[in-house]
Protein backbone atom coordinates (compact mmCIF):
# COMPACT_ATOMS: atom_id res chain seq x y z
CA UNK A 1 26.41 2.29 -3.63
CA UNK A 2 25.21 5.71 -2.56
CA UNK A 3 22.25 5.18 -5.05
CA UNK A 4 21.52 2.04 -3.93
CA UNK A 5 20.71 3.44 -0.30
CA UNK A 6 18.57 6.21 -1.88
CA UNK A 7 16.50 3.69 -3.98
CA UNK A 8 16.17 1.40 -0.92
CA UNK A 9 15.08 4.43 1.48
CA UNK A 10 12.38 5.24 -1.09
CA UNK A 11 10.82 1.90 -1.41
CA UNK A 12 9.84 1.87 2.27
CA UNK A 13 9.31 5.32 2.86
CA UNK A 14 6.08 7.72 1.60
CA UNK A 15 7.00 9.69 -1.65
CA UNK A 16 6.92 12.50 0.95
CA UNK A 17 6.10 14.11 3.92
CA UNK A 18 3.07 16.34 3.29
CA UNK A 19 -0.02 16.26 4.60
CA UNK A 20 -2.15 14.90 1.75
CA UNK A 21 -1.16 11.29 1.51
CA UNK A 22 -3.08 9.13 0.07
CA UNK A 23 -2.57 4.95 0.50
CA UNK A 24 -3.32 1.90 -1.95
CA UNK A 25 -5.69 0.66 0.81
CA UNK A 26 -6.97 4.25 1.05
CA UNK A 27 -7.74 3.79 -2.80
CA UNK A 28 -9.60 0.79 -2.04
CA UNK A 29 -11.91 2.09 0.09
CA UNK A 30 -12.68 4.76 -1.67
CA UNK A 31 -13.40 2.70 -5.20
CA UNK A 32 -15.90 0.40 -2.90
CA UNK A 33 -17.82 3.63 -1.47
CA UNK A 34 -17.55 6.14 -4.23
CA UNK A 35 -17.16 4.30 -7.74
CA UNK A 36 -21.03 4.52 -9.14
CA UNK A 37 -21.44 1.16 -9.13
CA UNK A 38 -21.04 0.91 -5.70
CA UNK A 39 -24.20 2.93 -5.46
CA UNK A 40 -26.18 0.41 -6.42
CA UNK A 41 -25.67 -1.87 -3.00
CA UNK A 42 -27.73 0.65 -1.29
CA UNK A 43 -30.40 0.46 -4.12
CA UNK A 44 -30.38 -3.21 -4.01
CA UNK A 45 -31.22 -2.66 -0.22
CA UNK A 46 -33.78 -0.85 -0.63
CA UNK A 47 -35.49 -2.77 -4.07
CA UNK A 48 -35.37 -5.99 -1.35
CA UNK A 49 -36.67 -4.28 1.36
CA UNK A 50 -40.00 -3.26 -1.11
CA UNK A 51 -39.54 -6.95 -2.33
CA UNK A 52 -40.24 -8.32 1.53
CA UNK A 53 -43.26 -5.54 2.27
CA UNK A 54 -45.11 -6.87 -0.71
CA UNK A 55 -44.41 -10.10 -0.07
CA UNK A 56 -45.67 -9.32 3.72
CA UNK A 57 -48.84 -7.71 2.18
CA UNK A 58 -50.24 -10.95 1.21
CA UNK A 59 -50.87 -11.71 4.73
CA UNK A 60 -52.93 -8.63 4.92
CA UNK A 61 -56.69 -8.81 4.38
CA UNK A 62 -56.98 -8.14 0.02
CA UNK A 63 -59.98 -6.21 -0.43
CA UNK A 64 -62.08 -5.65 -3.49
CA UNK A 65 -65.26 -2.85 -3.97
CA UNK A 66 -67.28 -4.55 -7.09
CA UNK A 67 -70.41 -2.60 -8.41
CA UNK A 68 -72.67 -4.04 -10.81
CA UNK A 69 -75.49 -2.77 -13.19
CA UNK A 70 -77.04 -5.59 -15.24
CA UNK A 71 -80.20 -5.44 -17.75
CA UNK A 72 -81.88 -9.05 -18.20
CA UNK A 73 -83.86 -10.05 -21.05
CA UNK A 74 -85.92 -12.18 -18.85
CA UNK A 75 -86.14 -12.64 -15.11
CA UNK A 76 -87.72 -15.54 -12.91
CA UNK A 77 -91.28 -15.31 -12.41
CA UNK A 78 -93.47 -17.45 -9.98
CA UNK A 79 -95.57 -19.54 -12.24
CA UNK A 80 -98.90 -19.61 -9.74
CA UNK A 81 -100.92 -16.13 -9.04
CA UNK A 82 -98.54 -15.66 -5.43
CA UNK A 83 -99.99 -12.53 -2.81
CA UNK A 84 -97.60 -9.99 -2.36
CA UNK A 85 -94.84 -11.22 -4.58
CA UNK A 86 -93.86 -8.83 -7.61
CA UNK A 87 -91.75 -10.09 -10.16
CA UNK A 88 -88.67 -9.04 -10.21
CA UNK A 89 -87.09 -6.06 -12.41
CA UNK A 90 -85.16 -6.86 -15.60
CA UNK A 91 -82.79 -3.96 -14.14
CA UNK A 92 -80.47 -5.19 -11.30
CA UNK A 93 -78.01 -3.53 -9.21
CA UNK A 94 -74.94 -4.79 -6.55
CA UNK A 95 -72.44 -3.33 -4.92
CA UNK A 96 -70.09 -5.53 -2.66
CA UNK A 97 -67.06 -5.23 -0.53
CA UNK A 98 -65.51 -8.12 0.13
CA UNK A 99 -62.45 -9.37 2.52
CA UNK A 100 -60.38 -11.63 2.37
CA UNK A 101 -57.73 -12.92 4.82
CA UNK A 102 -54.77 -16.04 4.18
CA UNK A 103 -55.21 -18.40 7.43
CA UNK A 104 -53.06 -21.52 5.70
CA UNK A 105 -49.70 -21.72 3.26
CA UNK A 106 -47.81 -24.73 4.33
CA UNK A 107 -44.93 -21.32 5.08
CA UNK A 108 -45.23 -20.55 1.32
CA UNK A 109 -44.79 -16.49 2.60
CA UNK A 110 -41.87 -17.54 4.63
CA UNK A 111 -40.14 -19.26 1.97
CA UNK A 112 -40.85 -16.08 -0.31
CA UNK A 113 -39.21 -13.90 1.75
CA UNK A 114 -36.27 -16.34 2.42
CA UNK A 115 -35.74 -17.09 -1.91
CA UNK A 116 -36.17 -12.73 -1.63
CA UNK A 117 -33.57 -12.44 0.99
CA UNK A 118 -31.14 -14.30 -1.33
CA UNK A 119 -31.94 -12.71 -4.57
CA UNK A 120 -30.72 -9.64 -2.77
CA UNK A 121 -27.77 -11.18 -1.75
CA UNK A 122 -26.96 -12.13 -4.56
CA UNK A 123 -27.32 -8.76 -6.39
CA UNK A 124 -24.91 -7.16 -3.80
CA UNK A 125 -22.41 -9.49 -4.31
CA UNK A 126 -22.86 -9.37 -7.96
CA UNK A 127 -21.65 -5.39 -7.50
CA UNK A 128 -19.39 -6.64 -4.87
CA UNK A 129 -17.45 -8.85 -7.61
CA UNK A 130 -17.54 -5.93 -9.98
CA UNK A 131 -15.68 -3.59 -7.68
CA UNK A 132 -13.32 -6.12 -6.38
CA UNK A 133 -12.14 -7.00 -10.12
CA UNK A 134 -11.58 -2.79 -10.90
CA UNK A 135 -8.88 -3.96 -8.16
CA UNK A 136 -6.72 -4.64 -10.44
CA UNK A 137 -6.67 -1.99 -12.71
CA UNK A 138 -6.33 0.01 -9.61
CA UNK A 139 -3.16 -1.60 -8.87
CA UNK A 140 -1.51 -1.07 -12.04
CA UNK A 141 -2.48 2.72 -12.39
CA UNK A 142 -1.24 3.04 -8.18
CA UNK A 143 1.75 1.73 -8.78
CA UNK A 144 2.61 3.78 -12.49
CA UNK A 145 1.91 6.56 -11.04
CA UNK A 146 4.63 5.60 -7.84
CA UNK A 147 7.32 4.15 -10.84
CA UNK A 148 6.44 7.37 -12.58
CA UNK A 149 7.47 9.23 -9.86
CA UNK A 150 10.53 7.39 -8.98
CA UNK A 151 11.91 7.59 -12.29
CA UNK A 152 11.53 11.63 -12.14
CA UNK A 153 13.10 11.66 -8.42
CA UNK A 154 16.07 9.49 -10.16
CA UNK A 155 15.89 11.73 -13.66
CA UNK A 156 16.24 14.79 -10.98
CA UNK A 157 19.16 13.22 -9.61
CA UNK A 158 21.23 12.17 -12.71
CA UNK A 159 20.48 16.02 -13.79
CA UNK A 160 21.75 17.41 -10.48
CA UNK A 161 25.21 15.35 -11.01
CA UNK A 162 25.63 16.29 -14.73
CA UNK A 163 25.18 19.94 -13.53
CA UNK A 164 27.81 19.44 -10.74
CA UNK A 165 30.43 18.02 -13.73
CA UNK A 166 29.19 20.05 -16.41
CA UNK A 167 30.64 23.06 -13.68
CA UNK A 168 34.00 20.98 -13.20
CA UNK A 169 34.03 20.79 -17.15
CA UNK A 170 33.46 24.73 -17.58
CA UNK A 171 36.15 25.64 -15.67
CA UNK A 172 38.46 23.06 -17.20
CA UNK A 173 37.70 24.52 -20.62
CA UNK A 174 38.28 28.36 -19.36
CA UNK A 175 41.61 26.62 -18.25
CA UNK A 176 42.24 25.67 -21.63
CA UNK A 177 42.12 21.66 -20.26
CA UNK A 178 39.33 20.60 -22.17
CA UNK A 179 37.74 21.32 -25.36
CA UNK A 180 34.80 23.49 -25.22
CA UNK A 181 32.70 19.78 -27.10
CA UNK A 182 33.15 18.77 -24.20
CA UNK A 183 30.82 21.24 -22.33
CA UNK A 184 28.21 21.11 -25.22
CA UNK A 185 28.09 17.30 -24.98
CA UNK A 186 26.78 17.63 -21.75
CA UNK A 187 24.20 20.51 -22.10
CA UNK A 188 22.78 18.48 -25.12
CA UNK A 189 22.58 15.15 -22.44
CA UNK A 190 20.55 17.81 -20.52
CA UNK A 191 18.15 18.97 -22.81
CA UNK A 192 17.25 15.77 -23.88
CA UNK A 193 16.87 15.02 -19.82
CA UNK A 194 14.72 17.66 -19.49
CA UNK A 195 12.33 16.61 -22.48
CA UNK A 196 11.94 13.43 -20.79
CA UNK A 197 11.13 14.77 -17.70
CA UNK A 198 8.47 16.97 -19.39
CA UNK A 199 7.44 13.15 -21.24
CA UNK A 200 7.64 11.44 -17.69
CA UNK A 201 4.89 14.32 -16.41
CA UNK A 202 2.19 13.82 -18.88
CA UNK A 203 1.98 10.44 -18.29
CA UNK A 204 2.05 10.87 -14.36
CA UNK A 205 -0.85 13.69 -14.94
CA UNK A 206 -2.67 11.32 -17.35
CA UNK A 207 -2.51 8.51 -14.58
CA UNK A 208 -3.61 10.91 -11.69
CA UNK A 209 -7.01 11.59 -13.79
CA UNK A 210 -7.27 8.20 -14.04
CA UNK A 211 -7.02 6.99 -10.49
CA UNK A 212 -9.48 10.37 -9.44
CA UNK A 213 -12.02 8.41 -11.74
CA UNK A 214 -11.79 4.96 -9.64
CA UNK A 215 -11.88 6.49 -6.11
CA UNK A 216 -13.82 9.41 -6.85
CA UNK A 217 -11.78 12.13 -5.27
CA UNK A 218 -9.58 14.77 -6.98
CA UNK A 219 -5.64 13.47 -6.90
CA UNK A 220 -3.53 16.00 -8.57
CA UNK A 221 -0.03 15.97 -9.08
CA UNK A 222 0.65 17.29 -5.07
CA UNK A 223 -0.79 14.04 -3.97
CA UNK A 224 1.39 11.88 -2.39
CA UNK A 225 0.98 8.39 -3.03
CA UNK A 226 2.40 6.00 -0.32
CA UNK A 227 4.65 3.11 -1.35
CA UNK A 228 3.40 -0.34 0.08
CA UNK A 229 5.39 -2.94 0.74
CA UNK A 230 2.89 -5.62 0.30
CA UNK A 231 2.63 -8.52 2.44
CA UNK A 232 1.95 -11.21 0.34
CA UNK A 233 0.45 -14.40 2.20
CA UNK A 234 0.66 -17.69 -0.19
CA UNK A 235 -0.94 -19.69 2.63
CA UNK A 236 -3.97 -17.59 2.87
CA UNK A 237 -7.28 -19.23 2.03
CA UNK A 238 -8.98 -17.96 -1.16
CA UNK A 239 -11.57 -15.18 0.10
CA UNK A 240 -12.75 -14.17 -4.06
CA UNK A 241 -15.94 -12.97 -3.39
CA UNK A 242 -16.93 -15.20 -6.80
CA UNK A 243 -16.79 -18.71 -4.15
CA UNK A 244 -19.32 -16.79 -2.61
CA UNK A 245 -21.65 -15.69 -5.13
CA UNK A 246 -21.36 -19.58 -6.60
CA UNK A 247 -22.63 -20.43 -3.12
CA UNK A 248 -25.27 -17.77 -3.05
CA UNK A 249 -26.75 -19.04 -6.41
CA UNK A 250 -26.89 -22.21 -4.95
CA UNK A 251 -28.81 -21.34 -1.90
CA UNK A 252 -31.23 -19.37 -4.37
CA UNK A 253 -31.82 -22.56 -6.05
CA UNK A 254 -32.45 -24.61 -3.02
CA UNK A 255 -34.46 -21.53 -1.77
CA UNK A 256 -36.61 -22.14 -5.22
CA UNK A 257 -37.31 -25.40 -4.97
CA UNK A 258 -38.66 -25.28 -1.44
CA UNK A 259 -40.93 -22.47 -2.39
CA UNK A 260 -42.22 -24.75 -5.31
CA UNK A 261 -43.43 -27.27 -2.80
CA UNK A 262 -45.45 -24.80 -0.75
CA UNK A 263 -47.29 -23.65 -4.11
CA UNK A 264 -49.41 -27.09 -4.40
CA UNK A 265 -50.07 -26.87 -0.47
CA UNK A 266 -53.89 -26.39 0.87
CA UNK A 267 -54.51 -23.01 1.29
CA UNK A 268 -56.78 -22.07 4.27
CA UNK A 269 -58.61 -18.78 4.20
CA UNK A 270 -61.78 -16.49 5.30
CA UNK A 271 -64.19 -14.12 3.38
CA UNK A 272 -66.57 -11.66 4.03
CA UNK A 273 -68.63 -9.76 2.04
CA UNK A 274 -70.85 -7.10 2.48
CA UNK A 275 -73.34 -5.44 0.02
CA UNK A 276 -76.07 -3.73 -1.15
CA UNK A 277 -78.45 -4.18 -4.26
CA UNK A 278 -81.43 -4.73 -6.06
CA UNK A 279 -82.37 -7.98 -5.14
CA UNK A 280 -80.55 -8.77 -2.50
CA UNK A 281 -79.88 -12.19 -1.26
CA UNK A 282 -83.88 -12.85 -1.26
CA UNK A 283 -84.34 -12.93 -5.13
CA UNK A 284 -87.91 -12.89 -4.51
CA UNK A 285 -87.87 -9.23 -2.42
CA UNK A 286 -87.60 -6.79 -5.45
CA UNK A 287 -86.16 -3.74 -3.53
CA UNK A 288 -82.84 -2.65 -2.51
CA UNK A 289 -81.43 -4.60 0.42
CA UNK A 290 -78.45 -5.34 2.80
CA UNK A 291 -76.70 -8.31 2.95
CA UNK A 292 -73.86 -10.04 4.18
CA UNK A 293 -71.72 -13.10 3.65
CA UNK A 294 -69.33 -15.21 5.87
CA UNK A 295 -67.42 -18.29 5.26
CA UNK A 296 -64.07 -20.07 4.47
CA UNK A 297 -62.79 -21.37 1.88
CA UNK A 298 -59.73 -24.37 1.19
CA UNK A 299 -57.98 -24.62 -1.63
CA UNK A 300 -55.79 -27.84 -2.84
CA UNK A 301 -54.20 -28.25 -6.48
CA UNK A 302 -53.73 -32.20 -6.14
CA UNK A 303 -52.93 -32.54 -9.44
CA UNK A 304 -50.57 -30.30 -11.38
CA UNK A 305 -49.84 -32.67 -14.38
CA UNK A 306 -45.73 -32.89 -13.09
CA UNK A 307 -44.90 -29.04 -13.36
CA UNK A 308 -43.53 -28.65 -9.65
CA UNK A 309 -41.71 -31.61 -10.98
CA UNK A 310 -40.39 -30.77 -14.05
CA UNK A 311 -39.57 -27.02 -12.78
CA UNK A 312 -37.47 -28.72 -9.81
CA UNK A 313 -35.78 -30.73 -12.26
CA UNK A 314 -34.61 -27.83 -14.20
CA UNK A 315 -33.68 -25.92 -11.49
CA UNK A 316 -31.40 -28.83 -10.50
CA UNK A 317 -30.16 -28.82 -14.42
CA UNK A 318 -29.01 -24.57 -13.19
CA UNK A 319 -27.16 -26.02 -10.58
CA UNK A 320 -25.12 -27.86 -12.41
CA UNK A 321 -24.37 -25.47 -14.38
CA UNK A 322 -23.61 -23.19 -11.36
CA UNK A 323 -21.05 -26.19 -10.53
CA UNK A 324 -19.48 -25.72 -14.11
CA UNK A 325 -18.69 -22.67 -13.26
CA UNK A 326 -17.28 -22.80 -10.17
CA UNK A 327 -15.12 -25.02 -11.12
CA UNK A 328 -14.16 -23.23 -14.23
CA UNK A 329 -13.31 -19.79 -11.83
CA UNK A 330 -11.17 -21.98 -10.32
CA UNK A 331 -8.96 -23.61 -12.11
CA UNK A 332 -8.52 -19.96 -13.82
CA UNK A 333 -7.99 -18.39 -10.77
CA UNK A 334 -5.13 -20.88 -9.32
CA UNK A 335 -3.45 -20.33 -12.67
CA UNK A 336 -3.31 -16.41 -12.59
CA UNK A 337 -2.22 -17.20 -9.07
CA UNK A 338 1.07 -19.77 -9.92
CA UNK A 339 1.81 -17.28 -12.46
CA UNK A 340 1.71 -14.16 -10.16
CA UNK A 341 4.04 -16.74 -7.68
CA UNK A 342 6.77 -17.15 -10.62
CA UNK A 343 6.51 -13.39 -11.42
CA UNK A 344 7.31 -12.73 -8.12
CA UNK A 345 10.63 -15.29 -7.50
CA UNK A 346 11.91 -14.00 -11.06
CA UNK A 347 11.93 -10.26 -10.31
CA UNK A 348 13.53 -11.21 -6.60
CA UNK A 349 16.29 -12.91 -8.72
CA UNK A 350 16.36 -9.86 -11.36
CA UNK A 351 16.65 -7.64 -8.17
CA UNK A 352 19.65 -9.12 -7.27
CA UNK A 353 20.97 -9.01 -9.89
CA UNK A 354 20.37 -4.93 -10.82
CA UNK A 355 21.86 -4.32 -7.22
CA UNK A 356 25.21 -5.71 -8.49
CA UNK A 357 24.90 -4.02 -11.57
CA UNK A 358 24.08 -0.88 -10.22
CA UNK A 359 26.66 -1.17 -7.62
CA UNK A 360 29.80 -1.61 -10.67
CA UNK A 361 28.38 0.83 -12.78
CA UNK A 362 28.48 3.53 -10.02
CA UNK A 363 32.05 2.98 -9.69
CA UNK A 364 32.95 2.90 -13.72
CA UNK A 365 30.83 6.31 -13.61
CA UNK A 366 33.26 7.31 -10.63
CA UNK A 367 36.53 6.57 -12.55
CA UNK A 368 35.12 7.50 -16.44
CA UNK A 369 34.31 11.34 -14.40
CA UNK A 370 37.50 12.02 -12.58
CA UNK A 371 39.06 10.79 -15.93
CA UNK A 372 37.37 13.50 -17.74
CA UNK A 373 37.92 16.53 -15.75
CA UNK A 374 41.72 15.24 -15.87
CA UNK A 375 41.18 15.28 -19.79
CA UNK A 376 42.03 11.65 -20.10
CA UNK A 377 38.08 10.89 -21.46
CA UNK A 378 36.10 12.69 -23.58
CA UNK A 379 32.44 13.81 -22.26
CA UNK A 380 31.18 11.66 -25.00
CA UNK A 381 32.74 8.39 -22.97
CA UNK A 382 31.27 9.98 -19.48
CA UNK A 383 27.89 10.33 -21.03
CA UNK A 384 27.73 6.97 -22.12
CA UNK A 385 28.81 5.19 -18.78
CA UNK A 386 26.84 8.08 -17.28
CA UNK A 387 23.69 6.69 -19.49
CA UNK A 388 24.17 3.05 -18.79
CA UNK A 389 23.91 3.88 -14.94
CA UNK A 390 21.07 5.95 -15.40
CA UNK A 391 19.28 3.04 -17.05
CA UNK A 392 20.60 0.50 -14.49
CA UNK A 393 19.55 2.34 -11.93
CA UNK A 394 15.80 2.69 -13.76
CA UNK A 395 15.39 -1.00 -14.06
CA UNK A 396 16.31 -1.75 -10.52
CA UNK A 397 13.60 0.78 -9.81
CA UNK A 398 11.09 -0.79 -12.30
CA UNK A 399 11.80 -4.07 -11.58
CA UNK A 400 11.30 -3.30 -7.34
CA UNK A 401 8.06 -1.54 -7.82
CA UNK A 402 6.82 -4.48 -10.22
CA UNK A 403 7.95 -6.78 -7.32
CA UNK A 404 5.12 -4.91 -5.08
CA UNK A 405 2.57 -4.68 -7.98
CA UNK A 406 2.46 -8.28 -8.15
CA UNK A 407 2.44 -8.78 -5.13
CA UNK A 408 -0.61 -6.83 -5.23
CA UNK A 409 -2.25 -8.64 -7.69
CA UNK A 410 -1.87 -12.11 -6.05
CA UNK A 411 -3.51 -10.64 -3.05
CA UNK A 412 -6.18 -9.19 -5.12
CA UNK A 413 -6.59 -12.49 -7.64
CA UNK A 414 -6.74 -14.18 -3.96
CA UNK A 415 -9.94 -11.74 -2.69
CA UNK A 416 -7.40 -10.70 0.41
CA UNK A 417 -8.83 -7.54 1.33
């Protein structure tokens, strides 16, 4: 019973009491902020906002410096004897600047930065989903690390009691009321406790480096990891940031196709152009001149031979694909969920059913120990019952942790955050 109290106290209590704790939600945060794919949000941020200034710069005046030097073969020549008219020189020169300005779209720019907005969204959530399904590994390395743990708190304890009997059994044998086997049967039980503990250790230390890697922070074998008792809501709604992204590439298509319709629209705009050549506009001056040109100009593809069509059909086509998939993520999803729900009722049951064992086999371990240091046993017999408490008491242990892990994971495999 007594080790049924400690096991309880430790599964809602911190590992300890120092100062660097560190907590599963902790760990979370940290793998969304400092895992180096979660760099890339802030990248994405700043390709869109790039994306949205050129987008913006097509409302901007587009200006284009052209020079020209052309040699013709033959030039145009008045046909009649003309007073002051030379013809003109086979050698030509231009130079322009000319302007440009958008007046019209039909909101094509708005739509373009509205599809843009998306795409980014998109991308973000596309990193989003990556971090979210690390989540899970996460989970399982937290919660190794807190069985690891447990099971060297509990090997620590088991080697504290064999010490306290192995010091009954000593004195026994000095007596002359036990043979000295019995003392080495113990102090072998020992050594082969203490080469599991060294076992146990690795693997903790192996898991530590591993969990530094996902949250990007140094978590050495000091660090105390906080036991959660998770709080696991079956009524939730589903909050997988996949629904999302589904709905996102949705939008992007709709987005799309609205854009499409605004590329066939009359486009209103102005030009000027300014310039200076030999001729200039007056082909019949034959020196260099100024010149100027205003106007506007309107532009209307009324016949594209069905591609806005055809591409709006095959985005349509993507969407149903999108759909597909959805529904795919789904039904995969509610399945990983039912079986994290009969996880969890079969490791309540198992629970209840390691407390009883746990609670006999302390008492058999009682009676097989006074029963040895009043000769009646041999150490052999109090090892074994000794043993078989030992790994009672582990799978309790095991089997509560697991209960928390998946809870965990059906909070995770449910997007709860």
């Amino acid at each position: 019973m007594k080790l049924l109290i400690t096991l309880s106290v430790a599964l809602i209590s911190t590992i300890g009491w120092g100062q660097n704790q560190i907590s599963l939600d902790g760990c979370y945060k940290d793998l969304e902020s400092h895992y180096p794919i979660a760099k890339q949000t802030g990248m994405i941020k700043i390709q869109n906002d790039l994306e949205i200034d050129a987008i913006n710069a097509k409302t901007l005046p587009q200006i284009v410096l052209n020079a020209q030097a052309t040699y013709y073969s033959d030039v145009i020549e008045i046909p009649i004897p003309t007073a002051g008219i030379e013809p003109l020189n086979n050698d030509q020169y231009k130079t322009t600047l000319s302007a440009q300005q958008l007046i019209y779209k039909a909101g094509e720019i708005q739509a373009a930065k509205k599809l843009q907005n998306t795409i980014g969204s998109v991308k973000s959530k596309e990193v989003e989903i990556q971090l979210h399904q690390l989540k899970l590994y996460l989970n399982q390395v937290y919660f190794s690390i807190i069985a690891l743990n447990q099971q060297l708190n509990l090997l620590q304890e088991r080697e504290n009691q064999l010490k306290q009997t192995l010091l009954e059994v000593e004195s026994r044998v000095k007596n002359g009321l036990l043979l000295e086997s019995s003392q080495q049967i113990i102090n072998i039980e020992l050594l082969k406790m203490k080469s599991l503990n060294k076992e146990l250790t690795a693997k903790k230390l192996k898991s530590l480096e591993v969990l530094s890697s996902l949250v990007g922070k140094n978590i050495d074998e000091n660090t105390e990891l906080t036991i959660p008792l998770v709080d696991q809501s079956i009524n939730e709604l589903n909050s997988r940031p996949e629904l999302e992204f589904f709905q996102l590439k949705k939008d992007e298509i709709t987005n799309r196709s609205i854009l499409l319709n605004k590329v066939n629209a009359p486009t209103l705009s102005g030009f000027a152009t300014a310039g200076y050549g030999n001729p200039g506009l007056n082909m019949l001056q034959n020196s260099f001149e100024e010149f100027y040109i205003l106007g506007v100009q309107l532009q209307w593809n009324v016949f594209d031979w069905n591609f806005i069509k055809k591409k709006r059909d095959a985005l349509e086509v993507n969407r149903e694909i999108i759909n597909t998939q959805q529904e795919a993520f789904q039904l995969k999803n509610n399945a990983e969920l039912a079986s994290f729900e009969d996880e969890i009722r079969s490791l309540e049951q198992q629970i209840e059913n390691d407390m009883l064992i746990v609670e006999l086999q302390e008492k058999v371990v009682s009676t097989t120990k006074s029963q040895l240091t009043n000769g009646l046993i041999t150490s052999s017999v109090f090892i074994t019952e000794s043993t078989n408490l030992f790994e009672a008491s582990t799978r309790h242990l095991q089997h509560r942790i697991a209960l928390e892990l998946a809870k965990a994971n059906y909070n995770t495999t449910k997007g709860k955050k």
